[in-house]
Protein backbone atom coordinates (compact mmCIF):
# COMPACT_ATOMS: atom_id res chain seq x y z
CA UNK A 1 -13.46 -10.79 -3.92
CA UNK A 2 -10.55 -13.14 -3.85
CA UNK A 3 -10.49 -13.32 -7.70
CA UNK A 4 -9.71 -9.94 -8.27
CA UNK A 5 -8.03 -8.96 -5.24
CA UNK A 6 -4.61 -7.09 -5.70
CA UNK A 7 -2.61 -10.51 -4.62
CA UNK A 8 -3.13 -11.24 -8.41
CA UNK A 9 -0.34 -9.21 -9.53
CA UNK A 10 2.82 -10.95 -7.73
CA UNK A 11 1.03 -14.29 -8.29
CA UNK A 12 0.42 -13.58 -11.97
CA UNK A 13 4.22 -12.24 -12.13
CA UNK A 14 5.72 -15.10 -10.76
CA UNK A 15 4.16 -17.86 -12.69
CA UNK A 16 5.15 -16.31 -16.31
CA UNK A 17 8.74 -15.96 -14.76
CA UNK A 18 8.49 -20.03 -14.25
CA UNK A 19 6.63 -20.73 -16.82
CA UNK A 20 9.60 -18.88 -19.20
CA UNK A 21 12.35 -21.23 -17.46
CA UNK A 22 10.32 -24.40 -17.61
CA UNK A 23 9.91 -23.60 -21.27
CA UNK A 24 13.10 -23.17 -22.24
CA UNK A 25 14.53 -25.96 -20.25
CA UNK A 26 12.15 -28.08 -22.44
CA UNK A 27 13.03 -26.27 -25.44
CA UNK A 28 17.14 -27.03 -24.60
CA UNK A 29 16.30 -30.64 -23.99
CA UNK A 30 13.47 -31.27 -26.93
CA UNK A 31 16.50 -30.25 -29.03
CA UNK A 32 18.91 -32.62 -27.89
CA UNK A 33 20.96 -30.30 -25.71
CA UNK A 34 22.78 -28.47 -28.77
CA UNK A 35 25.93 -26.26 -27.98
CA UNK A 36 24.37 -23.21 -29.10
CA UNK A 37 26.76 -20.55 -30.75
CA UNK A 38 27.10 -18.46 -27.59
CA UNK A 39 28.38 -21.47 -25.74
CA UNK A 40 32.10 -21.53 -24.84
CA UNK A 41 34.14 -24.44 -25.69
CA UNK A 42 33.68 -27.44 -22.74
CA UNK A 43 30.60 -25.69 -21.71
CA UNK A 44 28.02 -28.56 -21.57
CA UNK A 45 24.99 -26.42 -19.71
CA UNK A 46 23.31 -23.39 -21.62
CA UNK A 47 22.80 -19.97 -19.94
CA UNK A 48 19.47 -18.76 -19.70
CA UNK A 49 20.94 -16.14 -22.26
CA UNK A 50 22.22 -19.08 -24.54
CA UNK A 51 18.82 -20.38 -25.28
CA UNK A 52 17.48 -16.79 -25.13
CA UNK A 53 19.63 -15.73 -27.92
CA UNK A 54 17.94 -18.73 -30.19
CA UNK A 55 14.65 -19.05 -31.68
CA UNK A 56 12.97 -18.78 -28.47
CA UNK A 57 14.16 -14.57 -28.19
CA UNK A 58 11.11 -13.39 -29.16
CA UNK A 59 9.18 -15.63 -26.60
CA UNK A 60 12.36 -14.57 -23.74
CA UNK A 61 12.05 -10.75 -24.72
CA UNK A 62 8.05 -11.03 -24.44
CA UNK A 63 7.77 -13.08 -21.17
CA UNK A 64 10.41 -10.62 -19.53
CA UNK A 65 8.96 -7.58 -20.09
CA UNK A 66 5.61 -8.96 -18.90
CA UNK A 67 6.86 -10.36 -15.66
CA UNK A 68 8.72 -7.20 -14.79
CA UNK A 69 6.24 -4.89 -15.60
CA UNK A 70 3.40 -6.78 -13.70
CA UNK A 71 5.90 -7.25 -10.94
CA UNK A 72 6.26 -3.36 -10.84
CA UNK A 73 2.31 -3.00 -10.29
CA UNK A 74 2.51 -5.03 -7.51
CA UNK A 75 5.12 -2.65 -5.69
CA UNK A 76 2.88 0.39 -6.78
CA UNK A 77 0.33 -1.19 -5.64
CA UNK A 78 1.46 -1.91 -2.39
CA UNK A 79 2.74 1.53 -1.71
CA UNK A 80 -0.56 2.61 -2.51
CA UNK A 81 -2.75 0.55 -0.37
CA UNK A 82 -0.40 1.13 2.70
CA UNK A 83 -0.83 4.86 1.65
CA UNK A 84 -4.52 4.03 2.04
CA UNK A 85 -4.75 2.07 4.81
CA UNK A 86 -5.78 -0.74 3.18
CA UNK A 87 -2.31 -2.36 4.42
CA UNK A 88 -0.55 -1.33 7.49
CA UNK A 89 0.17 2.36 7.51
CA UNK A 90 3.84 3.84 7.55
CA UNK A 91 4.59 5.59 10.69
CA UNK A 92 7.33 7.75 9.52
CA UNK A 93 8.90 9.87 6.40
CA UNK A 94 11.65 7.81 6.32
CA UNK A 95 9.59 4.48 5.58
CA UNK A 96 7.72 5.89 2.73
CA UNK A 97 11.41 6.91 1.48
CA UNK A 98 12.37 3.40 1.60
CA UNK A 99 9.45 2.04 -0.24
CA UNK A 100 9.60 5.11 -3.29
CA UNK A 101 13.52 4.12 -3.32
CA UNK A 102 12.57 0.07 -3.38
CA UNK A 103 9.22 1.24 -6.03
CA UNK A 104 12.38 2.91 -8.26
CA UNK A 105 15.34 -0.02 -8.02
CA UNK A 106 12.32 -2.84 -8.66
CA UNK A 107 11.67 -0.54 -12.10
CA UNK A 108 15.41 0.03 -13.05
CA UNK A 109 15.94 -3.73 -12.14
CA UNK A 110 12.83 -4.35 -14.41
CA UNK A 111 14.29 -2.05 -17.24
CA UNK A 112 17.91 -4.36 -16.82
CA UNK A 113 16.05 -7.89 -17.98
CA UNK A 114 13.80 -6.26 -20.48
CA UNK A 115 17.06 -4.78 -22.00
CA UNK A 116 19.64 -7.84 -21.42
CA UNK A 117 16.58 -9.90 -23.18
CA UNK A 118 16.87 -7.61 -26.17
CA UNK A 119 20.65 -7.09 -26.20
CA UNK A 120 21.68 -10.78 -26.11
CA UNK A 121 24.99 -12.56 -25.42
CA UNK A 122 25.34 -13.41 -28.85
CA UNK A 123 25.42 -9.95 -31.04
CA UNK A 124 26.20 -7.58 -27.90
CA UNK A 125 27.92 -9.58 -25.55
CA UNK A 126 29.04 -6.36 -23.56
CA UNK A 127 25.81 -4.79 -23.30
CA UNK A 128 23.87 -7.87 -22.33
CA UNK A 129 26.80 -8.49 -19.79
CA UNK A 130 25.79 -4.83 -18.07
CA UNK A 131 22.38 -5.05 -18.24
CA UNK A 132 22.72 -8.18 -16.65
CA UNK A 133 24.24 -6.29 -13.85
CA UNK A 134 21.37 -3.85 -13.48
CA UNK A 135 19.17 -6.02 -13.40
CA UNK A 136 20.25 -8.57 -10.20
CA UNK A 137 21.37 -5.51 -8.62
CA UNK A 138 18.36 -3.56 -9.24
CA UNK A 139 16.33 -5.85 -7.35
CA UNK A 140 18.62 -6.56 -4.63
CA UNK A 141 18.62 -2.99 -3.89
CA UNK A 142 14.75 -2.89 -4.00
CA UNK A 143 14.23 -6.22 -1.69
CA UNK A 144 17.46 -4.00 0.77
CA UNK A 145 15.07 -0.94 1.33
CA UNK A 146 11.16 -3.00 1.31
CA UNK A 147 12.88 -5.40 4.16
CA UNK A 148 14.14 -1.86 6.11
CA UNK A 149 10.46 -0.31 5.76
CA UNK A 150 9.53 -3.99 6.94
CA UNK A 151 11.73 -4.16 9.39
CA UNK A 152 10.67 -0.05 11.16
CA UNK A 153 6.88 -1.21 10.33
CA UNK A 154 7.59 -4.44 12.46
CA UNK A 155 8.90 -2.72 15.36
CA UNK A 156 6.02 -0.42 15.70
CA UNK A 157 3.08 -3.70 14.56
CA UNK A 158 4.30 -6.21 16.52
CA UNK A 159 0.89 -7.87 16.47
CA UNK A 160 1.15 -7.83 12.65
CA UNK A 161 3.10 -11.36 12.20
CA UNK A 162 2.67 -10.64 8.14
CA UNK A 163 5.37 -8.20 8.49
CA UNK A 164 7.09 -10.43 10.21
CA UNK A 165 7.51 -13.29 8.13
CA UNK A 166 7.70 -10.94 4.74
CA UNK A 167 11.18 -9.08 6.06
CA UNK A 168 12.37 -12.73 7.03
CA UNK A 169 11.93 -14.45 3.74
CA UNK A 170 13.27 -10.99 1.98
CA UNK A 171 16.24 -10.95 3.79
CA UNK A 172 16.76 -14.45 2.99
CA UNK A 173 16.57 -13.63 -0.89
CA UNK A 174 19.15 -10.99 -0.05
CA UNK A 175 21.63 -13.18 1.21
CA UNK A 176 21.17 -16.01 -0.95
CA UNK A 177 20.79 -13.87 -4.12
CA UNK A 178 24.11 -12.02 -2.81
CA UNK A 179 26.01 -15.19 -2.24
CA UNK A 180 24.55 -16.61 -5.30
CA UNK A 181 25.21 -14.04 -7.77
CA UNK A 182 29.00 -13.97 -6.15
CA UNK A 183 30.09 -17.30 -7.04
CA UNK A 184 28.85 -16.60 -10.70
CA UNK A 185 30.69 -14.11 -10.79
CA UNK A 186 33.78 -16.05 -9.11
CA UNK A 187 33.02 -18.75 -11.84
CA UNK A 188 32.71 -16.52 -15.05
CA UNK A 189 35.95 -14.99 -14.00
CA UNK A 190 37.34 -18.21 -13.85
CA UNK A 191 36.07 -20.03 -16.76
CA UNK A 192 34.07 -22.52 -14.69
CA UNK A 193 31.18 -22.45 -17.49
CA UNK A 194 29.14 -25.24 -16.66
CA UNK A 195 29.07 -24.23 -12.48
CA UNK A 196 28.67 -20.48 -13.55
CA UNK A 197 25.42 -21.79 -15.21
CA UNK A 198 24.37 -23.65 -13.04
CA UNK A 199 24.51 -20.69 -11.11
CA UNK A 200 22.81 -18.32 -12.92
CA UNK A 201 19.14 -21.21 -13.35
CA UNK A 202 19.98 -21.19 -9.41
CA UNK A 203 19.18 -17.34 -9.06
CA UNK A 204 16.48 -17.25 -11.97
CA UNK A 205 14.55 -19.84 -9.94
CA UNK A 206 15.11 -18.21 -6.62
CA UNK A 207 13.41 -15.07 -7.43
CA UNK A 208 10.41 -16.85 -8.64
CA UNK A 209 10.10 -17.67 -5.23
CA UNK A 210 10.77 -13.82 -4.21
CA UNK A 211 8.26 -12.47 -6.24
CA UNK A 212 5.84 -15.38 -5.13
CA UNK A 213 6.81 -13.92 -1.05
CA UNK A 214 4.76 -10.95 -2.07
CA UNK A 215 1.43 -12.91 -2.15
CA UNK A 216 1.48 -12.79 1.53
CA UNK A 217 2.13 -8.90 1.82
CA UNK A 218 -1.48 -8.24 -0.16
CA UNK A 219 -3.16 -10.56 1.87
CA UNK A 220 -4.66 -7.69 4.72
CA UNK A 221 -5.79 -5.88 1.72
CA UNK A 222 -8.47 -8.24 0.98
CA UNK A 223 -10.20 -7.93 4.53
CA UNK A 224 -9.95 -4.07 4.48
CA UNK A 225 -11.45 -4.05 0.73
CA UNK A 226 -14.63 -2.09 2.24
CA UNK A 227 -13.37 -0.57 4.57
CA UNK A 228 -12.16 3.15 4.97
CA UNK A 229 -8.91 3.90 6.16
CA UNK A 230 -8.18 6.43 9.37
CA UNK A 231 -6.88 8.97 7.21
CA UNK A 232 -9.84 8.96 4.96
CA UNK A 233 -12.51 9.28 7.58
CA UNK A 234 -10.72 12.12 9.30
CA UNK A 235 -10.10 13.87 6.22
CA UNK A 236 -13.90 13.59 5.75
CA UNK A 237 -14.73 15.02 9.21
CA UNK A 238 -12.42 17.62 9.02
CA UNK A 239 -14.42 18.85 5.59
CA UNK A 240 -17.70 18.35 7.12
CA UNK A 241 -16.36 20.49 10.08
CA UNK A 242 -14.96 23.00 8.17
CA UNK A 243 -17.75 23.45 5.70
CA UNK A 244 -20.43 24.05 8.47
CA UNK A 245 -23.08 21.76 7.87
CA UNK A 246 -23.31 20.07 11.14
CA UNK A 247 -22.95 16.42 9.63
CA UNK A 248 -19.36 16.75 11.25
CA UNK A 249 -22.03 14.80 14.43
CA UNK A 250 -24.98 13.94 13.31
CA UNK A 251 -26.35 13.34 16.83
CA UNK A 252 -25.52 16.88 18.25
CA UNK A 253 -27.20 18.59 14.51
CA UNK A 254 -30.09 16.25 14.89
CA UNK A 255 -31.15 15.77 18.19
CA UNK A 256 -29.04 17.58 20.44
CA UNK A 257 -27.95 21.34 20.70
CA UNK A 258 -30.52 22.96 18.18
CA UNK A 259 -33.80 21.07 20.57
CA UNK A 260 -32.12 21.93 24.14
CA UNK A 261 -31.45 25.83 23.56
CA UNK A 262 -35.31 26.32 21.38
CA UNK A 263 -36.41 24.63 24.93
CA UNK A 264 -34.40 26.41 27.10
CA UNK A 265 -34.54 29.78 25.34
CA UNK A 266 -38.47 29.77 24.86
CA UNK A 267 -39.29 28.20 28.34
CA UNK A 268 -37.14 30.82 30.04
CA UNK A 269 -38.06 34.24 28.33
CA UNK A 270 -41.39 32.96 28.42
CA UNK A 271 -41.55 32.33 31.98
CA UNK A 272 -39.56 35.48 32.76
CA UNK A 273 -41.13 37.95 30.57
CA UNK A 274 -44.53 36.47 31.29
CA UNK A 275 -43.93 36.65 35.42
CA UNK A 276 -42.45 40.17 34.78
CA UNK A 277 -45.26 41.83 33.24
CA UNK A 278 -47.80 40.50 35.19
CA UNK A 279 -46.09 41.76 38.58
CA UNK A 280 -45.93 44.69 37.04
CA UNK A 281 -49.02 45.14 35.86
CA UNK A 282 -50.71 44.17 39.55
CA UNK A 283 -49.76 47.30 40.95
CA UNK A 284 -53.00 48.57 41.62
CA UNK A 285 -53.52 45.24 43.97
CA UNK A 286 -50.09 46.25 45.95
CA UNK A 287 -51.71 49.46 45.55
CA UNK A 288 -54.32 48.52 47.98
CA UNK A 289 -52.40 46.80 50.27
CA UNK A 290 -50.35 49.63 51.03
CA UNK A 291 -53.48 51.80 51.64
CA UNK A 292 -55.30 49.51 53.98
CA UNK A 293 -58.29 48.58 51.50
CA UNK A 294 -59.08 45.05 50.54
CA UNK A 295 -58.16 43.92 47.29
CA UNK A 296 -61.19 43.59 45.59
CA UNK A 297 -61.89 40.78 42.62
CA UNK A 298 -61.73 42.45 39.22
CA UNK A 299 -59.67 45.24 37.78
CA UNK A 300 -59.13 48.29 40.70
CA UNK A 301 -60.74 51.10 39.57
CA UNK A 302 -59.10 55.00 40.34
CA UNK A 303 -62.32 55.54 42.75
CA UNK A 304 -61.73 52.23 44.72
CA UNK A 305 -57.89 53.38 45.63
CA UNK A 306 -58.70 56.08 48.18
């Protein structure tokens, strides 16, 4: 069912991510814009962290950690369909590496926000600073290794045009994130508040749309929901095979070898052993033969041979 498919998770992620940033945009501007504490002199445009740091932190620190962590299930659960053949199957060691290794940035990039949400700009300036770090790194690092899985899955499922446009609109968050998260940098250094802001809203609101890209990657799960992968079905084989019960081929235990030999078996001893003892026990008509007297109908008796 579409309802409850596993599409849900990256969908569900993504909309509390936006609906956090629409929030406090209307929370800034309800307000009248204040310079909140945080603020540096001149600086006109609050940080996400600003208005984080206010009355809203206990809605910022809640609607983090649920993103993230429903964002995580999403990459387990994609490793585990394509483990399953729900989604399209790794061909390779090295791809599954790059998915565990993009499974365990996406978490310590999760781990970054929840902890930059609780470690604001305001009372630990430093800390909030690193985590902030971790956690745009963490999940540039994660999209880096799911586009190179993408990218070895493409080249071996050409016909899959899912993989396709996934690694294209990852890579794009790569680049743009990279570039992005530069010039805030660039602008933090250099005390351009207001731009560095600007900025920062810039790359909140561009991995909405990142974790929104992974709606597409589930969507092959929901037409293989009932269905069993390859690996599955030979697994099963294999333990019918192995366990001796036949069911390994249902047509052979049924209808095929078992019938054939009981027909083959019983019609030819029968017919042999049958044909055998009868020729031998004719003698005494051979018997005859060989003495010049005419077989006679009924059993030969001793008296009738000479």
């Amino acid at each position: 069912m579409w309802f409850i498919s596993y599409w849900f998770w990256p969908v569900f992620s993504s909309l509390v991510w936006l609906a956090m940033l629409i929030a406090m945009l209307v929370t800034w501007a309800s307000d009248g814009f204040p310079h909140y504490s945080p603020m540096d002199a001149g600086q006109t445009i609050a940080y996400i962290s600003d208005i984080g740091s206010s009355g809203f932190k206990p809605v910022f620190i809640a609607m983090s950690a649920v993103t993230v962590v429903s964002f995580d299930v999403a990459f387990i659960a994609e490793r585990w369909l394509r483990h399953t053949g729900r989604l399209t199957h790794n061909t390779s060691v090295w791809q599954k590496v790059y998915s565990g290794l993009s499974v365990v940035a996406a978490i310590v990039g999760a781990a970054g926000l929840i902890l930059l949400s609780i470690f604001d700009n305001k009372n630990h300036n430093k800390l909030h600073n690193i985590f902030l770090g971790v956690f745009i790194i963490g999940y540039i690092v994660s999209a880096i290794f799911i586009c190179w899985e993408y990218q070895r899955l493409g080249i071996h499922f050409r016909d899959q045009s899912i993989l396709r446009y996934s690694f294209w609109i990852k890579l794009a968050f790569i680049i743009l994130e990279v570039a992005l998260a530069i010039g805030f940098g660039v602008c933090s250094k250099t005390s351009k508040w207001n731009a560095a802001a600007v900025l920062e809203w810039t790359i909140a609101f561009i991995y909405f749309f990142y974790v929104l890209s992974f709606f597409i990657d589930f969507l092959p799960a929901v037409r293989t929901k009932h269905h069993q992968s390859h690996e599955t079905e030979m697994d099963m084989a294999t333990n019918r095979m192995e366990a001796g019960d036949g069911t390994a081929n249902d047509q052979s235990y049924f209808r095929g070898a078992p019938i054939a030999n009981g027909h083959t078996n019983g019609h030819t001893n029968g017919y042999t052993n049958g044909h055998s003892n009868g020729f031998a026990n004719g003698n005494g008509q051979l018997n005859g033969y060989a003495n010049g007297n005419k077989p006679v109908a009924g059993p030969l008796t001793p008296s009738q041979n000479f």
